[in-house]
N, C-alpha and C. Protein backbone atom coordinates (compact mmCIF):
# COMPACT_ATOMS: atom_id res chain seq x y z
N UNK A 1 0.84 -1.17 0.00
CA UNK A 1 0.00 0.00 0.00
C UNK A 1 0.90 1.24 0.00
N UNK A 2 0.58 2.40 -0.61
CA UNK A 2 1.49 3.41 -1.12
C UNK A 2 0.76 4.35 -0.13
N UNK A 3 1.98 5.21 0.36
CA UNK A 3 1.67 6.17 1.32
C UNK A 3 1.92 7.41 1.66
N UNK A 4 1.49 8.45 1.39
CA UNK A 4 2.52 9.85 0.90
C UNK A 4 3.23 10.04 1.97
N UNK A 5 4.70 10.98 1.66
CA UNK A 5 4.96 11.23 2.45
C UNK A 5 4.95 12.60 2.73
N UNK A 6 4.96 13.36 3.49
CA UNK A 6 4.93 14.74 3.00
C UNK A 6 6.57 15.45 2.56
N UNK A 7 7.68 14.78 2.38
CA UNK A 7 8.60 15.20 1.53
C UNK A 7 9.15 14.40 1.06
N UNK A 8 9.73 14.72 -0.27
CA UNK A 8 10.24 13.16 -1.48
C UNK A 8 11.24 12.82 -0.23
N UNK A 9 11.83 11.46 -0.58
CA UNK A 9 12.53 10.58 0.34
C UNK A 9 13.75 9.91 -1.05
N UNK A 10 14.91 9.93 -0.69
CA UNK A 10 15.91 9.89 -1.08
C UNK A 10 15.56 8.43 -2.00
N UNK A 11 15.12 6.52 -1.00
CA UNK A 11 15.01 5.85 -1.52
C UNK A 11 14.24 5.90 -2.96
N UNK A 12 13.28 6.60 -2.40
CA UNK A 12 11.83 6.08 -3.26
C UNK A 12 12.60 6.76 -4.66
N UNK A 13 13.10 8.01 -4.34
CA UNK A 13 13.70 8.99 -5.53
C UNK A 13 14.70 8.37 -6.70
N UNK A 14 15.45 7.80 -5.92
CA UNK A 14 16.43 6.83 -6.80
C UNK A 14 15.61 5.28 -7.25
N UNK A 15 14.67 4.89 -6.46
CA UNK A 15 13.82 3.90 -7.20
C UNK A 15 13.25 4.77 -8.31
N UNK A 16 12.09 5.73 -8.09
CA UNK A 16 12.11 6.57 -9.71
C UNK A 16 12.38 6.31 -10.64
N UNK A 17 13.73 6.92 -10.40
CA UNK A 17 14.82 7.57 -11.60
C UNK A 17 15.24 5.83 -12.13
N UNK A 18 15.81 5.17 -11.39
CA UNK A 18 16.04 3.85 -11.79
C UNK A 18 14.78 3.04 -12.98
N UNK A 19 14.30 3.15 -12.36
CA UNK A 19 12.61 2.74 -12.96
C UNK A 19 12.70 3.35 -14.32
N UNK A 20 12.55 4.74 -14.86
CA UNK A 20 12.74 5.43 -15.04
C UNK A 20 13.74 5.44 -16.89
N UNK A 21 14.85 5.01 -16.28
CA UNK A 21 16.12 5.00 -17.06
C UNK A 21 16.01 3.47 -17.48
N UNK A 22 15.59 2.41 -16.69
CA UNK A 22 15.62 0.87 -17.45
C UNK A 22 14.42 0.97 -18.09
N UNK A 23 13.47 1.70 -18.40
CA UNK A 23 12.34 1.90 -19.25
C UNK A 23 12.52 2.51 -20.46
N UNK A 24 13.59 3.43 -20.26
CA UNK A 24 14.61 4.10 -21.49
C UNK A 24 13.72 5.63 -22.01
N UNK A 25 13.24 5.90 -20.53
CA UNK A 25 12.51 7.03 -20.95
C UNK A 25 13.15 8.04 -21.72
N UNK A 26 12.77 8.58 -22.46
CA UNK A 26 13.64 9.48 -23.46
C UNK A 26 13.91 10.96 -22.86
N UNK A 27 12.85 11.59 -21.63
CA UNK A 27 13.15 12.85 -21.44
C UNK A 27 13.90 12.73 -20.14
N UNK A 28 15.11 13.45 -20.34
CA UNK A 28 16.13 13.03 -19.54
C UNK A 28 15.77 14.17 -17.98
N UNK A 29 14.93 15.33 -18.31
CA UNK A 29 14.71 16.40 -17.82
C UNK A 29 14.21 16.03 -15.92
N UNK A 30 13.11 14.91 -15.93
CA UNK A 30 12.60 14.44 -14.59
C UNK A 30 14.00 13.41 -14.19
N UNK A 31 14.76 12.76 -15.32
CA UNK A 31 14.89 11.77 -14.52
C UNK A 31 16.59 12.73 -13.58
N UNK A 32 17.08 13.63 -14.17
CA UNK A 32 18.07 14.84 -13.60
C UNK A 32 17.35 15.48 -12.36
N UNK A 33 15.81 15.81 -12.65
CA UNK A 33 15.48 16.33 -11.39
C UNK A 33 15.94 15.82 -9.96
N UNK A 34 15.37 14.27 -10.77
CA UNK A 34 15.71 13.64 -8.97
C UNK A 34 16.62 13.18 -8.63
N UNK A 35 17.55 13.02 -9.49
CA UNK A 35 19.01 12.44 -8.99
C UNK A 35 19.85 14.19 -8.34
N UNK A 36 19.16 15.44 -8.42
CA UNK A 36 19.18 16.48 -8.09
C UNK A 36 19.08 16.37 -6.83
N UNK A 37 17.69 15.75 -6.76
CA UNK A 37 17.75 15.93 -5.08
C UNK A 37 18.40 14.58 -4.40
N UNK A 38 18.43 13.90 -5.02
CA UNK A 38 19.85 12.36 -4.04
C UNK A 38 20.59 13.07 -3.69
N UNK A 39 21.49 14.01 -4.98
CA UNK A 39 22.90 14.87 -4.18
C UNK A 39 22.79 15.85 -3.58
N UNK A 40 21.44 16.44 -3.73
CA UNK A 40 21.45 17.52 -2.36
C UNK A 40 21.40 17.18 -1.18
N UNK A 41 20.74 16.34 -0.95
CA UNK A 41 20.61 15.30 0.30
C UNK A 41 22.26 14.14 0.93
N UNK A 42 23.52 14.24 -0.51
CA UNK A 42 24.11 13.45 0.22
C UNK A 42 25.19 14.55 1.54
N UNK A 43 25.58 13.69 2.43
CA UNK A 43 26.38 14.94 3.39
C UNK A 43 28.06 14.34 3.19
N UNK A 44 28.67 15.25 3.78
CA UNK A 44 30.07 15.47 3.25
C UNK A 44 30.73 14.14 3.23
N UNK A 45 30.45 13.32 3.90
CA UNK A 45 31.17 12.32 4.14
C UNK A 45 30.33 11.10 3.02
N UNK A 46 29.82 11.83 2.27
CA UNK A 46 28.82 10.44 1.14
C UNK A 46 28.46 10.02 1.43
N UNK A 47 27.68 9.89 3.08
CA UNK A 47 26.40 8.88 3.28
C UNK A 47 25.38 9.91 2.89
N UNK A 48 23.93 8.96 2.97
CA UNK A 48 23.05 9.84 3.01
C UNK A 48 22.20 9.12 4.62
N UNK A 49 21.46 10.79 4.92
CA UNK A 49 20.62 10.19 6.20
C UNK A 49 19.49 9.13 5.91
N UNK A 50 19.09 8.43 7.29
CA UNK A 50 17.73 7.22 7.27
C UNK A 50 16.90 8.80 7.70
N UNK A 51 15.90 8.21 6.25
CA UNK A 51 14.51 9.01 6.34
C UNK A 51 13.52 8.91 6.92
N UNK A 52 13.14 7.38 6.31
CA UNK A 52 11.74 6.93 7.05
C UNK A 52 11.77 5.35 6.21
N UNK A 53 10.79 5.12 7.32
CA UNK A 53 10.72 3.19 7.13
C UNK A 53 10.56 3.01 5.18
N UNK A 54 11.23 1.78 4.77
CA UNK A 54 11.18 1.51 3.59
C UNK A 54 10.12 0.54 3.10
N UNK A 55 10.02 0.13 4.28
CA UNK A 55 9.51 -1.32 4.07
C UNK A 55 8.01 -1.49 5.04
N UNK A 56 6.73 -2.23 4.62
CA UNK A 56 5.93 -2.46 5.43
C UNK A 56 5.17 -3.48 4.91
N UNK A 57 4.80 -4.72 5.89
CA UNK A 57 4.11 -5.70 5.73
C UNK A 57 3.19 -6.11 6.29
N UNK A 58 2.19 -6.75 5.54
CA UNK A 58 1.24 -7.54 6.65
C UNK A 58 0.85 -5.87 7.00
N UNK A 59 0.81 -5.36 6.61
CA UNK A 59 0.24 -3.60 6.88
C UNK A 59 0.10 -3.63 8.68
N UNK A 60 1.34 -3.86 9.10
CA UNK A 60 1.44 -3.89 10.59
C UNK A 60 3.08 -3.75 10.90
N UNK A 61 3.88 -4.06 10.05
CA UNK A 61 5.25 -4.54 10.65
C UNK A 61 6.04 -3.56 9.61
N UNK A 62 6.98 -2.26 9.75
CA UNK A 62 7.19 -2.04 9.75
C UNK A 62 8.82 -1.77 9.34
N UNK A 63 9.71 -2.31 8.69
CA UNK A 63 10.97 -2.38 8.24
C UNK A 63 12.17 -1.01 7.71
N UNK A 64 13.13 -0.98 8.42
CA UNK A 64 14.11 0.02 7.88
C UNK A 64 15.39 -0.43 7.43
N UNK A 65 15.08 -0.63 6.16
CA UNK A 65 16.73 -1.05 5.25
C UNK A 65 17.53 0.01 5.49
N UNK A 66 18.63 0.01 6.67
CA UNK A 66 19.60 1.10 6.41
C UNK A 66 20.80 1.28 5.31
N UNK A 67 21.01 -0.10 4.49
CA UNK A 67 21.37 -0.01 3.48
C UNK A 67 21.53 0.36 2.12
N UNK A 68 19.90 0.88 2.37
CA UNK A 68 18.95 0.92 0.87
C UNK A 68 19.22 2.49 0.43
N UNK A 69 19.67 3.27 1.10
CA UNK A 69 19.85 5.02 1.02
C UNK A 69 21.29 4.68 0.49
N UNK A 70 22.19 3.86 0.90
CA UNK A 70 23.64 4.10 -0.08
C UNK A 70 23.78 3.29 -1.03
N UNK A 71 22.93 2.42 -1.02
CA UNK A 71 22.92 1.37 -2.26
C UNK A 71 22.32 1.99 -3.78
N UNK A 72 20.81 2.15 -2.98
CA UNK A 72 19.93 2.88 -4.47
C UNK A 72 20.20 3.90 -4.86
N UNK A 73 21.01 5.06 -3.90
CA UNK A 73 21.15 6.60 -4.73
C UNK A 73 22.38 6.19 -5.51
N UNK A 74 23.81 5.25 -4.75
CA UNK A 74 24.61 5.36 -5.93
C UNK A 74 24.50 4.57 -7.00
N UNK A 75 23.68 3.53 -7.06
CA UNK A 75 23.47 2.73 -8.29
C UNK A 75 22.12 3.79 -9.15
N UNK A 76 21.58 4.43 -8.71
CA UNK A 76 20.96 5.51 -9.63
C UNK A 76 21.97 6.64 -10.15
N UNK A 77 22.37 7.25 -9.05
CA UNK A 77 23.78 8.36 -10.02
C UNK A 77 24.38 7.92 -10.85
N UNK A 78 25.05 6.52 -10.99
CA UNK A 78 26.06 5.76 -11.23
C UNK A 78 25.29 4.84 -12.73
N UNK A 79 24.27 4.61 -13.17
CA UNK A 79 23.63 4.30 -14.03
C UNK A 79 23.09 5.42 -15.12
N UNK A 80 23.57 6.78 -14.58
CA UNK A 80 22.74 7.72 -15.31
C UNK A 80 23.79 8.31 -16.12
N UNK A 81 25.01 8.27 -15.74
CA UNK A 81 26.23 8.55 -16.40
C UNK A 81 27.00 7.06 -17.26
N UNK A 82 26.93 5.97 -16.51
CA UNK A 82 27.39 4.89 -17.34
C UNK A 82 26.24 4.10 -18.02
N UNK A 83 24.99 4.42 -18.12
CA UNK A 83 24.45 3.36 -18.81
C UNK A 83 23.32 4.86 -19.76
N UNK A 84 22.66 5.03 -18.79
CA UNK A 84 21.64 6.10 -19.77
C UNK A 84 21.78 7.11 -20.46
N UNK A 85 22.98 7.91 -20.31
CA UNK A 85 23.52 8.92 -21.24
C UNK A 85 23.78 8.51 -22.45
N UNK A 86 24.83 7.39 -22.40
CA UNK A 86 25.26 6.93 -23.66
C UNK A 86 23.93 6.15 -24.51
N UNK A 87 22.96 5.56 -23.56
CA UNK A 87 21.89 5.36 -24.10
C UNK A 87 21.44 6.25 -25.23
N UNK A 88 20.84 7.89 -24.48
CA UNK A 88 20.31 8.51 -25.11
C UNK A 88 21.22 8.77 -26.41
N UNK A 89 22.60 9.26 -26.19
CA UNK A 89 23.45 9.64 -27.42
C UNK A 89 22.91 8.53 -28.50
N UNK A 90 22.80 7.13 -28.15
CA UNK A 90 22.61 6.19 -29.07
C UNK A 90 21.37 6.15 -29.97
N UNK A 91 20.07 6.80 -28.98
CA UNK A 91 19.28 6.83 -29.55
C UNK A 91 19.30 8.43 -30.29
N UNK A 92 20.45 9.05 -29.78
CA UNK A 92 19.80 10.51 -31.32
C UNK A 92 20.65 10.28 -32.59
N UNK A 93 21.55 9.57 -32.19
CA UNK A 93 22.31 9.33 -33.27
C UNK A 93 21.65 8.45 -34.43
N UNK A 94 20.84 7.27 -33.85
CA UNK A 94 19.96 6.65 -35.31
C UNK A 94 18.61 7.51 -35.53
């Protein structure tokens, strides 16, 4: 069950953009927005902070991947320069 939050959240943001880029969306414009806000959000030392629970089951139990904030933002930054850029170049070029 999907649940707003009242401010974007770093995970969900890089799920997005991920989503997003393996779909091969062509306008590069949203998927920059939010990898915008991953790096505004990361702090000096390249972690990023735990936001809020990631996970919920059985719509009772509650889960916090503290892993999931350094895993998903850098495999989203890190996919948008090595895999989807050159994507797009590929697709203006044919």
């Amino acid at each position: 069950m999907y649940v707003q939050h009242e401010q974007s959240q770093v995970v969900n943001t890089a799920w997005a953009c991920l989503a997003l880029m393996h779909a091969r969306y062509p306008f590069k414009e949203a998927i920059e927005k939010g990898l915008k806000l991953i790096m505004s959000r990361q702090q000096n030392n390249g972690e990023w902070y735990q936001e809020d629970v990631e996970g919920v089951f059985n719509n009772t139990c509650m889960i916090g991947y503290p892993n999931y904030k350094l895993y998903f933002t850098s495999w989203a930054l890190g996919r948008y320069h090595h895999v989807y850029l050159p994507m797009l170049k590929e697709m203006d070029s044919s």
